[in-house]
Protein backbone atom coordinates (compact mmCIF):
# COMPACT_ATOMS: atom_id res chain seq x y z
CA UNK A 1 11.11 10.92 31.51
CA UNK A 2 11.31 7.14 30.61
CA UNK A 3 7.32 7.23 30.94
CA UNK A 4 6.35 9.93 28.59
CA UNK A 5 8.22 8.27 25.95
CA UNK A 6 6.63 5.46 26.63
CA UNK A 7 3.11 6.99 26.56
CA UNK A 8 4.33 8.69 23.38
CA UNK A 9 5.20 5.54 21.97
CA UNK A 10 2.29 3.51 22.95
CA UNK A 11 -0.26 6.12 21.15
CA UNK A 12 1.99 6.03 17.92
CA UNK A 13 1.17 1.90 18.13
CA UNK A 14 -2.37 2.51 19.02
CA UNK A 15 -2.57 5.32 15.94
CA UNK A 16 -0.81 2.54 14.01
CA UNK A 17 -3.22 -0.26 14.56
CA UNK A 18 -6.03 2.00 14.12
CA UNK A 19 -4.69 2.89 10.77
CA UNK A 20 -4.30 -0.76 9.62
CA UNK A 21 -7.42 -1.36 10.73
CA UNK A 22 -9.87 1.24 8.97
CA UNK A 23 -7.21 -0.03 5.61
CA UNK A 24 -8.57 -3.46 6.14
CA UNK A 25 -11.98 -2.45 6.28
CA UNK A 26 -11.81 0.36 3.34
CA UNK A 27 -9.92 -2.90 1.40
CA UNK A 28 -13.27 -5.54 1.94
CA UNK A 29 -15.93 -2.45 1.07
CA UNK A 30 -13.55 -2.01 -1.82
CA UNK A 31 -13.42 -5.78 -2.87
CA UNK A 32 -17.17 -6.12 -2.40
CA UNK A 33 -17.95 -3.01 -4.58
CA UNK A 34 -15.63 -4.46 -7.49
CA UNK A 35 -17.30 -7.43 -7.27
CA UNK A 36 -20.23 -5.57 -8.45
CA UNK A 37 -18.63 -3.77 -10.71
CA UNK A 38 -17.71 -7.09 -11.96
CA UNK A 39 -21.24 -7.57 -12.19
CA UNK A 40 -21.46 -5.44 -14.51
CA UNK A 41 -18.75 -6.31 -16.95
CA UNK A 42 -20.23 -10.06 -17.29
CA UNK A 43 -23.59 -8.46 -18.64
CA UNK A 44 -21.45 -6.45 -21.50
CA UNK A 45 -19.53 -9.90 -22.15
CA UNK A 46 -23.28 -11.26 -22.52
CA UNK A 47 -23.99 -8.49 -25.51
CA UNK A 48 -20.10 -9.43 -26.86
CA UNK A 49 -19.42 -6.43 -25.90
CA UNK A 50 -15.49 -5.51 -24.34
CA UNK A 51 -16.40 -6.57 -20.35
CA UNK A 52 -16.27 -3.34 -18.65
CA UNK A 53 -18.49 -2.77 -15.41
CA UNK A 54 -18.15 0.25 -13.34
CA UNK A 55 -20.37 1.33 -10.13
CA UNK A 56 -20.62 4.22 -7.83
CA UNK A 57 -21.15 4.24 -4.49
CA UNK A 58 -22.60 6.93 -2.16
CA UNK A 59 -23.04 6.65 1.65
CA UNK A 60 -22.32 2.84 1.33
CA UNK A 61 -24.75 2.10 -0.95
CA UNK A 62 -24.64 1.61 -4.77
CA UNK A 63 -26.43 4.66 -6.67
CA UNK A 64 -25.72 3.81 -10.33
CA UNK A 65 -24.26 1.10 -12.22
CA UNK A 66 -22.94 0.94 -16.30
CA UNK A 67 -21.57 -1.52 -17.98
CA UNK A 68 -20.03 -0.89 -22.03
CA UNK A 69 -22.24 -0.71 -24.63
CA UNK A 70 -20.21 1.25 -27.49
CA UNK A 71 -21.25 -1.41 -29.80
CA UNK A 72 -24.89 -2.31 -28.88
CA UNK A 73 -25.41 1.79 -28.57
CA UNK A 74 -23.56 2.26 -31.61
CA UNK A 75 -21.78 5.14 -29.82
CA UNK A 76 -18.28 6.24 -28.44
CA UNK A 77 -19.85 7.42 -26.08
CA UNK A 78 -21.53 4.19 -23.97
CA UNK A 79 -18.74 3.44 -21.66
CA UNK A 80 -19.39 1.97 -18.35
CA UNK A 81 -18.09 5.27 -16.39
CA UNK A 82 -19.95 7.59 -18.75
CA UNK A 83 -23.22 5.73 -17.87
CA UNK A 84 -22.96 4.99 -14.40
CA UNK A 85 -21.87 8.91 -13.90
CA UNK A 86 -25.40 10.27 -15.89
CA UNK A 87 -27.63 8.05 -13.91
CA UNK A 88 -25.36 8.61 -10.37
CA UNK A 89 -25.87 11.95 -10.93
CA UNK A 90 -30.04 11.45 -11.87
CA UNK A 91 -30.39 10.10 -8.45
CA UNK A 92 -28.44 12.33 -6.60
CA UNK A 93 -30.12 15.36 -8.30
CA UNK A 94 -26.49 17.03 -9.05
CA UNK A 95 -24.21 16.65 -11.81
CA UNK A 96 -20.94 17.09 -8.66
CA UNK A 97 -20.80 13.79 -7.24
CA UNK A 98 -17.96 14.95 -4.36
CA UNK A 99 -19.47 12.80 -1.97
CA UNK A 100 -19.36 9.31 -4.16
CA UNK A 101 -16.51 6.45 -5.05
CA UNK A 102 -16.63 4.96 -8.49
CA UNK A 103 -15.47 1.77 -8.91
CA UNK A 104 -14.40 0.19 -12.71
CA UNK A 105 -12.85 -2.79 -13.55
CA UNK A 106 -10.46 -1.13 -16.12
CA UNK A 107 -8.69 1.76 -15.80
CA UNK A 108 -10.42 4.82 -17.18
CA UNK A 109 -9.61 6.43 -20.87
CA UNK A 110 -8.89 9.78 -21.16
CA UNK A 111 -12.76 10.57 -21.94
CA UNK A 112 -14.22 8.88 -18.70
CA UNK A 113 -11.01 10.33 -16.87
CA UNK A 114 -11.97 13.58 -18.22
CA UNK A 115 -15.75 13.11 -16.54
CA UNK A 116 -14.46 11.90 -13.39
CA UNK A 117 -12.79 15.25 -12.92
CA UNK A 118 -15.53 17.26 -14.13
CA UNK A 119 -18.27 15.28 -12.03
CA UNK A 120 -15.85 16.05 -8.97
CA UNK A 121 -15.71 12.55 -8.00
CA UNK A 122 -12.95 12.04 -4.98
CA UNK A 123 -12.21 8.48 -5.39
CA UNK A 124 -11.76 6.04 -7.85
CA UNK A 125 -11.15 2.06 -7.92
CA UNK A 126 -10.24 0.20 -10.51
CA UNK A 127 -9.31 -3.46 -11.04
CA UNK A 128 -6.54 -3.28 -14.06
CA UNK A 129 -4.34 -1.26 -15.52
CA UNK A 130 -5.18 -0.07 -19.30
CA UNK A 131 -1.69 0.21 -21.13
CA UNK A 132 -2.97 1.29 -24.40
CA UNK A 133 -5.52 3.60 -22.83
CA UNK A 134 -5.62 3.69 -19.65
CA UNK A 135 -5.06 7.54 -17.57
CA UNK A 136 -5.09 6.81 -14.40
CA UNK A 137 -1.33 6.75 -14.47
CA UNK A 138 -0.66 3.79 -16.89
CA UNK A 139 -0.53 6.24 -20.31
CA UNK A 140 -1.32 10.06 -18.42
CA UNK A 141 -2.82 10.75 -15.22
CA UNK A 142 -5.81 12.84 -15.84
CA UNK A 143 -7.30 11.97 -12.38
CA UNK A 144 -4.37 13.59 -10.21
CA UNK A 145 -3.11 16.68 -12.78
CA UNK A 146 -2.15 19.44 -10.53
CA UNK A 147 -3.19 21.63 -13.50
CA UNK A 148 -7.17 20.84 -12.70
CA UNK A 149 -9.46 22.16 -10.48
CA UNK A 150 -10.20 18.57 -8.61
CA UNK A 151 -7.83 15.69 -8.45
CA UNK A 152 -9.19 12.04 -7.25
CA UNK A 153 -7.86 9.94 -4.84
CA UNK A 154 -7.02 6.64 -6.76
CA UNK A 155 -6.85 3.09 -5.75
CA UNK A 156 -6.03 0.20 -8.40
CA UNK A 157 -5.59 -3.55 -8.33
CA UNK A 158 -8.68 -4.71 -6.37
CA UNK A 159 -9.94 -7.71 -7.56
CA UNK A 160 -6.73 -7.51 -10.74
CA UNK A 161 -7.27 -11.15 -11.93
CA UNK A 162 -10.86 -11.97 -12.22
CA UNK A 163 -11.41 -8.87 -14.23
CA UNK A 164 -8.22 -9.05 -16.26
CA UNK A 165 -9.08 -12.74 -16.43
CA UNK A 166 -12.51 -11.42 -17.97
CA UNK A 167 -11.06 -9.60 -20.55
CA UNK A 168 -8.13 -11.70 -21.78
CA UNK A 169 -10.95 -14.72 -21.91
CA UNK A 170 -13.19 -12.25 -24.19
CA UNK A 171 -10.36 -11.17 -26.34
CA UNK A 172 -8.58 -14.75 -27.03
CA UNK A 173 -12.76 -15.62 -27.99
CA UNK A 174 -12.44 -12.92 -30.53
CA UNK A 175 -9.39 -14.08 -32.20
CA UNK A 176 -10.48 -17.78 -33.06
């Protein structure tokens, strides 16, 4: 009796430590892919532009990137996501990208959030949370509605200071 618990118990461990370690991993593929999303934001701080970068990833390799533009593009429309998700889905040949991860370093608005759904993407990474704007869970939740057809898995806080860092340097610029 004593031994089947045992055996019991000793596969929970195992199934425990295999757990951490595939988190580990998926958390230094996730740091590495903000840092290129990062990337991104410095080149919109270079056109004085707010310092958003976003990329998306498929199969371990990055597809698309975007960084903001609204101001250079004179358009509401040139966010990072919004870019990164036309040209993602360009390559791929398919507007559903259910097989990608996007990674931002600001939590999505409620347009980009809006796309995200739409463009079926499973999982998205950002860096900070958006108070003003942000739904992903800091103003609404767009990304995990139960009401929707597709809800995203959603990871936040990877890489938190150098982009928030990023943007409070590029606002405080602004204000002098």
């Amino acid at each position: 009796m004593a031994g089947k618990r045992e055996r019991r118990y000793l596969r929970k461990l195992e199934k425990e430590e295999a757990a951490r370690k595939e988190a580990l991993k998926q958390e230094r593929l996730d740091i590495k892919y903000m840092k290129e999303a990062l990337k991104q934001a410095g080149k919109a701080a270079e056109l004085k532009e707010v310092p958003i970068g976003c990329v998306i990833v498929h199969e371990g390799r990055v597809i698309a990137r975007g960084y903001n533009r609204r101001n250079s593009d004179r358009s509401v429309l040139a966010h990072a996501e919004i870019s990164a998700i036309k040209k993602a889905a360009k390559k791929l040949g398919d507007w559903r990208l259910e097989e990608c991860t996007l990674y931002v370093t600001l939590e999505p608005c409620q347009m980009c959030a809006g796309a995200i759904v739409q463009a079926r993407i499973p999982r998205v990474v950002y860096a900070c949370k958006n108070p003003k704007a942000g739904c992903a869970g800091s103003v609404l939740n767009i990304l995990q509605m139960k009401e929707f057809n597709h809800r995203c898995e959603l990871s936040s806080g990877i890489l938190e200071e150098e982009c928030s860092s990023l943007l409070s340097s590029f606002f405080s610029k602004l204000r002098i």
